[in-house]
PDB file of N, CA and C in Angstrom:
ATOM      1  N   UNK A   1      46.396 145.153 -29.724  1.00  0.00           N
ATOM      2  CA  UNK A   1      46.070 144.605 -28.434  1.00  0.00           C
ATOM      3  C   UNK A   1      47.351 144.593 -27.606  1.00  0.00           C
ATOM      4  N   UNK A   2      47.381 145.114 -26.555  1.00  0.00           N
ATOM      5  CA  UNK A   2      48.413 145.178 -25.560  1.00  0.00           C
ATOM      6  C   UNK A   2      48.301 144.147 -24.651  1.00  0.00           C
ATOM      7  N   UNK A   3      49.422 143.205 -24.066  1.00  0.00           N
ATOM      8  CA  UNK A   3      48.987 142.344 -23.025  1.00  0.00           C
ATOM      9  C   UNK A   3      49.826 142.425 -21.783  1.00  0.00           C
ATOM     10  N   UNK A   4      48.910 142.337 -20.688  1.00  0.00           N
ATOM     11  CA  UNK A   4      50.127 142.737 -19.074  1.00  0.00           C
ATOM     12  C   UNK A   4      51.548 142.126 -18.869  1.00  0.00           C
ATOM     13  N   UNK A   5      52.108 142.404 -18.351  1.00  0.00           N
ATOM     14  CA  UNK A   5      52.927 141.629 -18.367  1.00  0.00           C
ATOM     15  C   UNK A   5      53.279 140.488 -16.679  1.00  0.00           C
ATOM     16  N   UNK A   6      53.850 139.343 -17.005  1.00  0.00           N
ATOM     17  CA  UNK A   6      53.355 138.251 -16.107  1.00  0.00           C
ATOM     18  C   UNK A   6      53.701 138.514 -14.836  1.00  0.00           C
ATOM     19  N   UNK A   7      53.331 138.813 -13.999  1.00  0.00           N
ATOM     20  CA  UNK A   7      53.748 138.641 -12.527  1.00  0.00           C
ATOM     21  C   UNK A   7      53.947 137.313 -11.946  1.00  0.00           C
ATOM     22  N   UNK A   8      55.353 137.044 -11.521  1.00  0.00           N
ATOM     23  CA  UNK A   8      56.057 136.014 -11.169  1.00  0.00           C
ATOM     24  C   UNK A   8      55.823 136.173  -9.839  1.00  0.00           C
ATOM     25  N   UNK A   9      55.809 135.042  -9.258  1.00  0.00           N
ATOM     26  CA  UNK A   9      56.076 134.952  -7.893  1.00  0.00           C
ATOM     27  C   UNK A   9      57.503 135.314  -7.194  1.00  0.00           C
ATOM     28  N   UNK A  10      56.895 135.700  -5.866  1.00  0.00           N
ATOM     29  CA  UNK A  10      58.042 136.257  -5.484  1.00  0.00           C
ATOM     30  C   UNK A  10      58.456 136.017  -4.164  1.00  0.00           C
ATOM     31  N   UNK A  11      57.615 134.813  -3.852  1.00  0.00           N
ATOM     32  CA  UNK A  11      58.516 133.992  -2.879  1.00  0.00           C
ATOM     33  C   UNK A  11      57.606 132.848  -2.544  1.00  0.00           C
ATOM     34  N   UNK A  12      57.824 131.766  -1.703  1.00  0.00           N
ATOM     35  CA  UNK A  12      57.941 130.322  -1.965  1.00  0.00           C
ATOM     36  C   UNK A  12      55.787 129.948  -1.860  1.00  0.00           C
ATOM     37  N   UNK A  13      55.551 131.075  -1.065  1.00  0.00           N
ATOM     38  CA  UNK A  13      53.775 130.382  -0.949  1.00  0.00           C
ATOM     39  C   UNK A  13      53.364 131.014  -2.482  1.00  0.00           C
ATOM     40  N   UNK A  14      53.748 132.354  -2.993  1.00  0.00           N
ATOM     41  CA  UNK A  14      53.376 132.673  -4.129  1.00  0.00           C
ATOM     42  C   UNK A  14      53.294 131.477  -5.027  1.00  0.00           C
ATOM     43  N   UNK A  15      54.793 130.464  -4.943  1.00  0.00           N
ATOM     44  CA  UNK A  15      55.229 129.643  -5.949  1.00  0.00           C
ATOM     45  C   UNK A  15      54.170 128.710  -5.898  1.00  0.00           C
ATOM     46  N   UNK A  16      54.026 128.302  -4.482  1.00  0.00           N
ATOM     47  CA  UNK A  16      53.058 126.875  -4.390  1.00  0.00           C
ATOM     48  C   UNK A  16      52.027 127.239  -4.799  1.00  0.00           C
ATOM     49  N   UNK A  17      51.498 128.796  -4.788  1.00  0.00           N
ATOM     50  CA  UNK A  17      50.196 128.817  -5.000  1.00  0.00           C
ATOM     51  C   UNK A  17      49.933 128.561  -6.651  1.00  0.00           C
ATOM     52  N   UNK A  18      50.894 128.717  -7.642  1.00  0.00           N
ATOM     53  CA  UNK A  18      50.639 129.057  -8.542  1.00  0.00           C
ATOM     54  C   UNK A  18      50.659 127.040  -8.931  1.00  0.00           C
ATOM     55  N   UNK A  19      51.280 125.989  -8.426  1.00  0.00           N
ATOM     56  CA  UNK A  19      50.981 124.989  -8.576  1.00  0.00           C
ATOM     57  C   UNK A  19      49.879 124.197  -8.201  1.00  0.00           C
ATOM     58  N   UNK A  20      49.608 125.033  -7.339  1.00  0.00           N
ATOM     59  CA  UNK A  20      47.877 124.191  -6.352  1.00  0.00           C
ATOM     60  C   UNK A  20      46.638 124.864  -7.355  1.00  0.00           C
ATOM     61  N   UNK A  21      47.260 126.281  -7.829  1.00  0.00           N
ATOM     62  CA  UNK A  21      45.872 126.263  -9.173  1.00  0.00           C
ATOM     63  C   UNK A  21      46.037 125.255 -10.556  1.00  0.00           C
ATOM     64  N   UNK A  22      47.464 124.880 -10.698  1.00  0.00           N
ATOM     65  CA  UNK A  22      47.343 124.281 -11.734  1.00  0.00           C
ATOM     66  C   UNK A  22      46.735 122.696 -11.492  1.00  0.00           C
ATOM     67  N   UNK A  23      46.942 122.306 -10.096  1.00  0.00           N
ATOM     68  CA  UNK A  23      46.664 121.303  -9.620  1.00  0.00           C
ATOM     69  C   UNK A  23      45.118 121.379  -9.604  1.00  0.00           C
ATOM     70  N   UNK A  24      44.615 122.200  -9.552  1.00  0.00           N
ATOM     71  CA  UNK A  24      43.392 122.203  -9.681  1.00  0.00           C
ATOM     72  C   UNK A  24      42.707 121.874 -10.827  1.00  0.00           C
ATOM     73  N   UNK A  25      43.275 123.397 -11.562  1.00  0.00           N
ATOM     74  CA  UNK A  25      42.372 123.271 -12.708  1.00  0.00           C
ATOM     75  C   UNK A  25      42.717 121.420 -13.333  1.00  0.00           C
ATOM     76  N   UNK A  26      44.332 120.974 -13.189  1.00  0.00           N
ATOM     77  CA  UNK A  26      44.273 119.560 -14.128  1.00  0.00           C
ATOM     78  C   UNK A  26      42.617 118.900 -13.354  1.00  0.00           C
ATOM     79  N   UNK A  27      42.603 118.535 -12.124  1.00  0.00           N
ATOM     80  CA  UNK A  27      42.088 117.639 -11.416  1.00  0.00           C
ATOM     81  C   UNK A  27      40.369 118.297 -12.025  1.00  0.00           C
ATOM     82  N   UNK A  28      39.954 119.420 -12.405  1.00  0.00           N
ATOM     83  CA  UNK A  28      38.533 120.025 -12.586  1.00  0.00           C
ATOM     84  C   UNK A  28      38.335 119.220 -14.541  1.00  0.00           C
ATOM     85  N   UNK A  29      39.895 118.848 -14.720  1.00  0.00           N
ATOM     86  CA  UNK A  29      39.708 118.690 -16.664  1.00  0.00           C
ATOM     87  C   UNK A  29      39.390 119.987 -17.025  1.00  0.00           C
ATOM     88  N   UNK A  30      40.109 121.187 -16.896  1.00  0.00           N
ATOM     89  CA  UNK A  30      39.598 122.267 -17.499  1.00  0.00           C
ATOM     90  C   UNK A  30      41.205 122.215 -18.045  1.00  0.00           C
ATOM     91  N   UNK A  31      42.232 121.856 -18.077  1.00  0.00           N
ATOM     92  CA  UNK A  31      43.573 121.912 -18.661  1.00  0.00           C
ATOM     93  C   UNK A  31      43.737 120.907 -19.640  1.00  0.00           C
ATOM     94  N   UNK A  32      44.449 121.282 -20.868  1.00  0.00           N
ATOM     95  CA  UNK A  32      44.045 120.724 -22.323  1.00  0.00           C
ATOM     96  C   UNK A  32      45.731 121.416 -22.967  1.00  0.00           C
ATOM     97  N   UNK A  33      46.091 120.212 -23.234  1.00  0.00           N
ATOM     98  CA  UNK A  33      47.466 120.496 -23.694  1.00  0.00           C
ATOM     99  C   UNK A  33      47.475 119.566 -25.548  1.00  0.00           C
ATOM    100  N   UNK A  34      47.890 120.485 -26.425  1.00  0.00           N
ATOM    101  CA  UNK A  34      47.920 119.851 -27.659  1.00  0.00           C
ATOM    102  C   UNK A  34      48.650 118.431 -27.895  1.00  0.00           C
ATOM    103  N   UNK A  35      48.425 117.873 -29.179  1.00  0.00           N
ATOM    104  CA  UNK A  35      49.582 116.817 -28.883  1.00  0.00           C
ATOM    105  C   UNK A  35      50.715 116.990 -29.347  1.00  0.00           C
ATOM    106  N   UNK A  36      51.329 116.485 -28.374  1.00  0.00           N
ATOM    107  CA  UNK A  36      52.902 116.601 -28.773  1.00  0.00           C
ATOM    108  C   UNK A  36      53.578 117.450 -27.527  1.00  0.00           C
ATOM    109  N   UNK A  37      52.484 117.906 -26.702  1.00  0.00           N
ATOM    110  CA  UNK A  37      53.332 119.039 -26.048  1.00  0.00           C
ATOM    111  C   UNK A  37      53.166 117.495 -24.653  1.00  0.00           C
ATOM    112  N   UNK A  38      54.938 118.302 -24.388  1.00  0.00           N
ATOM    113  CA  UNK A  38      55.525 117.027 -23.067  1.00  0.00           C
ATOM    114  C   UNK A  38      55.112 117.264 -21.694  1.00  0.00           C
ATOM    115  N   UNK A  39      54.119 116.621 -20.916  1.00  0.00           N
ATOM    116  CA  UNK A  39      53.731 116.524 -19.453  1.00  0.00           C
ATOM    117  C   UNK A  39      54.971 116.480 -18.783  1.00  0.00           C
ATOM    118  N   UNK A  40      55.633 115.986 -18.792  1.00  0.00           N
ATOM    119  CA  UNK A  40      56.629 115.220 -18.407  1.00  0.00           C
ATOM    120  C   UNK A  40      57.390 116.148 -16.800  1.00  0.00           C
ATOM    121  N   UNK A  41      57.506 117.335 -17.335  1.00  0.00           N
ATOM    122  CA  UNK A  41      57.548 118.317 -16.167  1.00  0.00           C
ATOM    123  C   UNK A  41      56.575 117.973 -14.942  1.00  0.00           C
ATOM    124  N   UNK A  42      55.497 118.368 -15.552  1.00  0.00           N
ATOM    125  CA  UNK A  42      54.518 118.084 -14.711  1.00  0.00           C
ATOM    126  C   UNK A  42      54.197 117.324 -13.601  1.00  0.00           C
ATOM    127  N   UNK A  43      54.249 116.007 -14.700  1.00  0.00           N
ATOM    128  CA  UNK A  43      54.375 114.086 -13.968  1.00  0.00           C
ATOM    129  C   UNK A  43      55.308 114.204 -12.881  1.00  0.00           C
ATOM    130  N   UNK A  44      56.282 115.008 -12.550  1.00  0.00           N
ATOM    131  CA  UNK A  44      57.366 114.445 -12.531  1.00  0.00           C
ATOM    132  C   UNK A  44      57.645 116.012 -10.993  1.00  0.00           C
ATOM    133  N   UNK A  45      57.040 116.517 -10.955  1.00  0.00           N
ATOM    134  CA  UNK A  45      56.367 117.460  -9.553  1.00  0.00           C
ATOM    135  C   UNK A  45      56.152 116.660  -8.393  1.00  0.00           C
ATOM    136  N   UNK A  46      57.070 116.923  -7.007  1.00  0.00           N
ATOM    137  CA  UNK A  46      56.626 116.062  -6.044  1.00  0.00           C
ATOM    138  C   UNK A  46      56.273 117.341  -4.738  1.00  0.00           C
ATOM    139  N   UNK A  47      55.857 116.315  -4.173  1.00  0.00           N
ATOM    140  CA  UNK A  47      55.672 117.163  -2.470  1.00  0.00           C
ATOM    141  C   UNK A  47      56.516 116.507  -2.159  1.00  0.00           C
ATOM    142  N   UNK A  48      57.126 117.227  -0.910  1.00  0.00           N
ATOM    143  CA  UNK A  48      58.053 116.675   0.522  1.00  0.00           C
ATOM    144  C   UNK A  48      57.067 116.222   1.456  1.00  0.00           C
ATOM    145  N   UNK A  49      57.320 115.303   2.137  1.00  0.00           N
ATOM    146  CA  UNK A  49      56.436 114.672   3.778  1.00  0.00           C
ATOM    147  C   UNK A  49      55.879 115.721   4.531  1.00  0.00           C
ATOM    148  N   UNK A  50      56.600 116.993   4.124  1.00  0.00           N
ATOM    149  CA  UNK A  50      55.770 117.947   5.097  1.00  0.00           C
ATOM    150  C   UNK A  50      54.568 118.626   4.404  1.00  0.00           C
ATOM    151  N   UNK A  51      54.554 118.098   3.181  1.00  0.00           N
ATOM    152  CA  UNK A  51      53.132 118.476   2.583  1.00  0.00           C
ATOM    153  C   UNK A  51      53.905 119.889   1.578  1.00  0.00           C
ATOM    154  N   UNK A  52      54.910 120.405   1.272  1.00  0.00           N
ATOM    155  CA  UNK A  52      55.753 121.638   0.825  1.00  0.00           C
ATOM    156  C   UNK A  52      56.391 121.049  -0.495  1.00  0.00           C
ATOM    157  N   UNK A  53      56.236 121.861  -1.648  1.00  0.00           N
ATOM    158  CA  UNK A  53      56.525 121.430  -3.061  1.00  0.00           C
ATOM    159  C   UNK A  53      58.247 121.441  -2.873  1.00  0.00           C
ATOM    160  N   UNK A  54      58.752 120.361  -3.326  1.00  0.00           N
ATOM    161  CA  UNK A  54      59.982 120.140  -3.622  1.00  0.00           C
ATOM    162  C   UNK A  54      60.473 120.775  -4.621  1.00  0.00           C
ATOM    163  N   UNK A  55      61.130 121.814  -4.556  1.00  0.00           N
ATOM    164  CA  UNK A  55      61.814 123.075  -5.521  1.00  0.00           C
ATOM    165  C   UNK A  55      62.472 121.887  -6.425  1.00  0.00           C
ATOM    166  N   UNK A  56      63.071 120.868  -5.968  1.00  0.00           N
ATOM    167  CA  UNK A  56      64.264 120.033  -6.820  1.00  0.00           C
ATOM    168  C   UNK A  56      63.494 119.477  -8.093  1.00  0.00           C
ATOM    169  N   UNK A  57      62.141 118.908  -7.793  1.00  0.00           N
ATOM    170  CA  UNK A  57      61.361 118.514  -8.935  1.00  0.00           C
ATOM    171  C   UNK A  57      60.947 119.334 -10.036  1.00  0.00           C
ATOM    172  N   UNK A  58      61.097 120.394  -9.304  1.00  0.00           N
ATOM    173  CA  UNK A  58      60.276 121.555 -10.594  1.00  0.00           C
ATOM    174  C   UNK A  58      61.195 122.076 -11.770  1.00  0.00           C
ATOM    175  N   UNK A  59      61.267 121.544 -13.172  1.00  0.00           N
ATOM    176  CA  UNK A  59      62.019 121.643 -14.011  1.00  0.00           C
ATOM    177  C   UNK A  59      61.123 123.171 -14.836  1.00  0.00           C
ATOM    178  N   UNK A  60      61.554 124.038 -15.703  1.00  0.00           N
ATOM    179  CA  UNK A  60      61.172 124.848 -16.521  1.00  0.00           C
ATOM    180  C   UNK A  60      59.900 124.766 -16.961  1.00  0.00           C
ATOM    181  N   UNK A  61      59.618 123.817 -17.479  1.00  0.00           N
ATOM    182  CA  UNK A  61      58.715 123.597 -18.082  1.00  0.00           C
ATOM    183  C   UNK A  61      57.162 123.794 -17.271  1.00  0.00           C
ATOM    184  N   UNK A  62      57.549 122.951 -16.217  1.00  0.00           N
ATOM    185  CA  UNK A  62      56.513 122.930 -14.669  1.00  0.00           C
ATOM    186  C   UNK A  62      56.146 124.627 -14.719  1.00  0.00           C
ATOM    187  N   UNK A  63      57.306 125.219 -14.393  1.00  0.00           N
ATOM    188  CA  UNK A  63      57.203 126.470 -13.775  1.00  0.00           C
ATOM    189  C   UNK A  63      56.483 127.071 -14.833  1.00  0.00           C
ATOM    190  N   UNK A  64      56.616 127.124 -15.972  1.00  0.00           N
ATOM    191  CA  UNK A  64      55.830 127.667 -16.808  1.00  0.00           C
ATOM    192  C   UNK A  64      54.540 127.623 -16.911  1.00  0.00           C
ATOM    193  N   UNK A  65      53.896 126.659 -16.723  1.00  0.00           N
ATOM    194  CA  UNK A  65      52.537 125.574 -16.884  1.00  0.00           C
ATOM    195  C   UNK A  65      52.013 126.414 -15.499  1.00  0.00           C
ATOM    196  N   UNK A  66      52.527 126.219 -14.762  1.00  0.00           N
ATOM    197  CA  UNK A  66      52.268 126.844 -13.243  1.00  0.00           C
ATOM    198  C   UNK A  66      52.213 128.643 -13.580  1.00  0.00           C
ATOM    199  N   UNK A  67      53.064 129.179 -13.644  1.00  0.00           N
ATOM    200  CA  UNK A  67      52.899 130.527 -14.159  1.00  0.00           C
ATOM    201  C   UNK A  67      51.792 131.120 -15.143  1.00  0.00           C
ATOM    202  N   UNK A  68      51.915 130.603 -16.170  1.00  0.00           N
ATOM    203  CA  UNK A  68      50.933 130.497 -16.713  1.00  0.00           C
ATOM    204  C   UNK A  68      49.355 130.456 -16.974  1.00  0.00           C
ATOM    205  N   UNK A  69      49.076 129.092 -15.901  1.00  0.00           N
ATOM    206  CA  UNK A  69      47.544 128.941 -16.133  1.00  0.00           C
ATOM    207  C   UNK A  69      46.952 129.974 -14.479  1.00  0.00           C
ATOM    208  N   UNK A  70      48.012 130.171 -13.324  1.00  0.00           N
ATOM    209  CA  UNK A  70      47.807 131.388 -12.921  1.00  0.00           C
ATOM    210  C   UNK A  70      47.610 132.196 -13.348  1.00  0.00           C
ATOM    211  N   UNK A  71      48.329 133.253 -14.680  1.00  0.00           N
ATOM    212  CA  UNK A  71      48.175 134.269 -14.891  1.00  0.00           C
ATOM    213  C   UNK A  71      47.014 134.408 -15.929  1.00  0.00           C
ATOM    214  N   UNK A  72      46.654 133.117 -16.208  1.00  0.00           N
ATOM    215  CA  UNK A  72      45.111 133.412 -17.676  1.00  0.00           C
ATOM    216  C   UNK A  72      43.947 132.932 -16.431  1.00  0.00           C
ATOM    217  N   UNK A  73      43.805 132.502 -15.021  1.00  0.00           N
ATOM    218  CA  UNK A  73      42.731 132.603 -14.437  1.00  0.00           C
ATOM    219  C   UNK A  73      42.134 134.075 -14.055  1.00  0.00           C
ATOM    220  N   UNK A  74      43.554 135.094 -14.111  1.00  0.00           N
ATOM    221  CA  UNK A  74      43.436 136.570 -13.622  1.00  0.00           C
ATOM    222  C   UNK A  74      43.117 136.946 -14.620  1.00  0.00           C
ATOM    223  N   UNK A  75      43.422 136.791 -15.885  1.00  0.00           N
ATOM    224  CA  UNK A  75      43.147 137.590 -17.159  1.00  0.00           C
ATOM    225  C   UNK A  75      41.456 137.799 -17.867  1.00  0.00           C
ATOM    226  N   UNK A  76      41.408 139.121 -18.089  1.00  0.00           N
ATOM    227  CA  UNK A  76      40.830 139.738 -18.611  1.00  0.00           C
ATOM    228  C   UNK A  76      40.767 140.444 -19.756  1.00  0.00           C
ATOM    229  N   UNK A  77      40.241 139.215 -20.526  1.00  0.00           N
ATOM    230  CA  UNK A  77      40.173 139.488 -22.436  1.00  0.00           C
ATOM    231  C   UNK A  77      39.680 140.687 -22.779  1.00  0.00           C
ATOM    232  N   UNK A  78      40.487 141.534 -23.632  1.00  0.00           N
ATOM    233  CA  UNK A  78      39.872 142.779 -24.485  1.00  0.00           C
ATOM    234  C   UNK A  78      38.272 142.644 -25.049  1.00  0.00           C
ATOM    235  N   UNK A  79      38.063 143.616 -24.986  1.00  0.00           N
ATOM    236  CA  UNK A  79      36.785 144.035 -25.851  1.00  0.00           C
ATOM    237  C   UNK A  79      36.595 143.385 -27.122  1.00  0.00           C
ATOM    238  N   UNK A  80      37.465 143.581 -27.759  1.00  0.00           N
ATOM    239  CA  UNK A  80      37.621 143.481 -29.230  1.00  0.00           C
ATOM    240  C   UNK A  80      37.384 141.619 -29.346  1.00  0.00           C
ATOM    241  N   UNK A  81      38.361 141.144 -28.337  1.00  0.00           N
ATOM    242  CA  UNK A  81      38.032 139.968 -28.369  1.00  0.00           C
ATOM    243  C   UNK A  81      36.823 138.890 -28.047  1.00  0.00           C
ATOM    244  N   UNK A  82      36.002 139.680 -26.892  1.00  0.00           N
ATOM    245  CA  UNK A  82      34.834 139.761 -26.182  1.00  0.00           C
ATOM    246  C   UNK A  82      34.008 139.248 -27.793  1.00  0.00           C
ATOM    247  N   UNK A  83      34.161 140.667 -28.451  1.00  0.00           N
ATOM    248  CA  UNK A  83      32.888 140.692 -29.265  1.00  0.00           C
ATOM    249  C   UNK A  83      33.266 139.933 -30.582  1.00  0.00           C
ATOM    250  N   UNK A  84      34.148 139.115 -30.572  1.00  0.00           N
ATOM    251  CA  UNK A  84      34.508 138.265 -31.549  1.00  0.00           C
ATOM    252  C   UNK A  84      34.195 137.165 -31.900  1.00  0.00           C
ATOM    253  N   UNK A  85      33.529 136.402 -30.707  1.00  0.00           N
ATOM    254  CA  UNK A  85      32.767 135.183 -30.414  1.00  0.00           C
ATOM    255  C   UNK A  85      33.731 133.897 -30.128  1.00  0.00           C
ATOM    256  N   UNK A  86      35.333 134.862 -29.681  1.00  0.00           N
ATOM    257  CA  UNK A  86      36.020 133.670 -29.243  1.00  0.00           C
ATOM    258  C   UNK A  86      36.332 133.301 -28.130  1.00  0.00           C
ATOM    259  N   UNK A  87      35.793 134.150 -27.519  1.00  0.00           N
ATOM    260  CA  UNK A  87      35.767 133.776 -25.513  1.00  0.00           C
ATOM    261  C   UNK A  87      34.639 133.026 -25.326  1.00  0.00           C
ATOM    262  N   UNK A  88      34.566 132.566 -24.467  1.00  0.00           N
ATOM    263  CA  UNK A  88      33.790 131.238 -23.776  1.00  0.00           C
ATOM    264  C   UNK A  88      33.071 131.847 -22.773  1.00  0.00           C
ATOM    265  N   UNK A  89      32.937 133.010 -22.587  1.00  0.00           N
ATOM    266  CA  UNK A  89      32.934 133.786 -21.207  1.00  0.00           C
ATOM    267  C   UNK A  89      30.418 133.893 -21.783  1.00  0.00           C
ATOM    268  N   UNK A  90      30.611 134.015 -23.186  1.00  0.00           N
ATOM    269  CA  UNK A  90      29.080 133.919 -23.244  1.00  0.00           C
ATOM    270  C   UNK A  90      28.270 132.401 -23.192  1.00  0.00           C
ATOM    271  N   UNK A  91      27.319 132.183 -22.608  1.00  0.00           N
ATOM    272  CA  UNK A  91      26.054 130.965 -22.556  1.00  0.00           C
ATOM    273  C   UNK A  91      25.818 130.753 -23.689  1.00  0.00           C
ATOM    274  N   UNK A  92      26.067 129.603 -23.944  1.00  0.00           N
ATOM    275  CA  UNK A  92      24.840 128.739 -25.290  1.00  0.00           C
ATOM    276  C   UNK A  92      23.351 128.816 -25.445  1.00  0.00           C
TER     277      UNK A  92
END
């Protein structure tokens, strides 16, 4: 199985955008983090008064989480995996 490789943002609305999906999906409960793994990035994400994500808050971790659950809303599972019965993508 080959997998794409991540397209980063590449300038500042790209960036926000990739936090307003994560902001989403948390706020929909479709984001599910094991235990042990640290929010703390996350928590810890502010806006400025002008409504514009404060670059200063965003530690590694953020950016990742943000990168991330962007790039698996675009993704498109293999075949192989399709017919494996581990995608969610079929009805009960």
């Amino acid at each position: 199985m080959k997998f794409e490789r991540y397209e980063i943002p590449e300038n500042r609305s790209e960036f926000e955008h990739g936090f307003n999906v994560l902001h989403n999906t948390i706020k929909s409960g479709k984001f599910h983090v094991a235990e042990g793994i640290s929010m703390d990035g996350i928590l810890r994400v502010r806006k400025l008064p002008n409504g514009r994500l404060d670059f200063l808050s965003v530690n590694e971790s953020a950016r990742l989480h943000a990168n991330t659950i962007l790039h698996m809303q675009n993704f498109n599972f293999p075949d192989d995996i399709k017919d494996s019965g581990f995608s969610n993508t079929d009805k009960d």
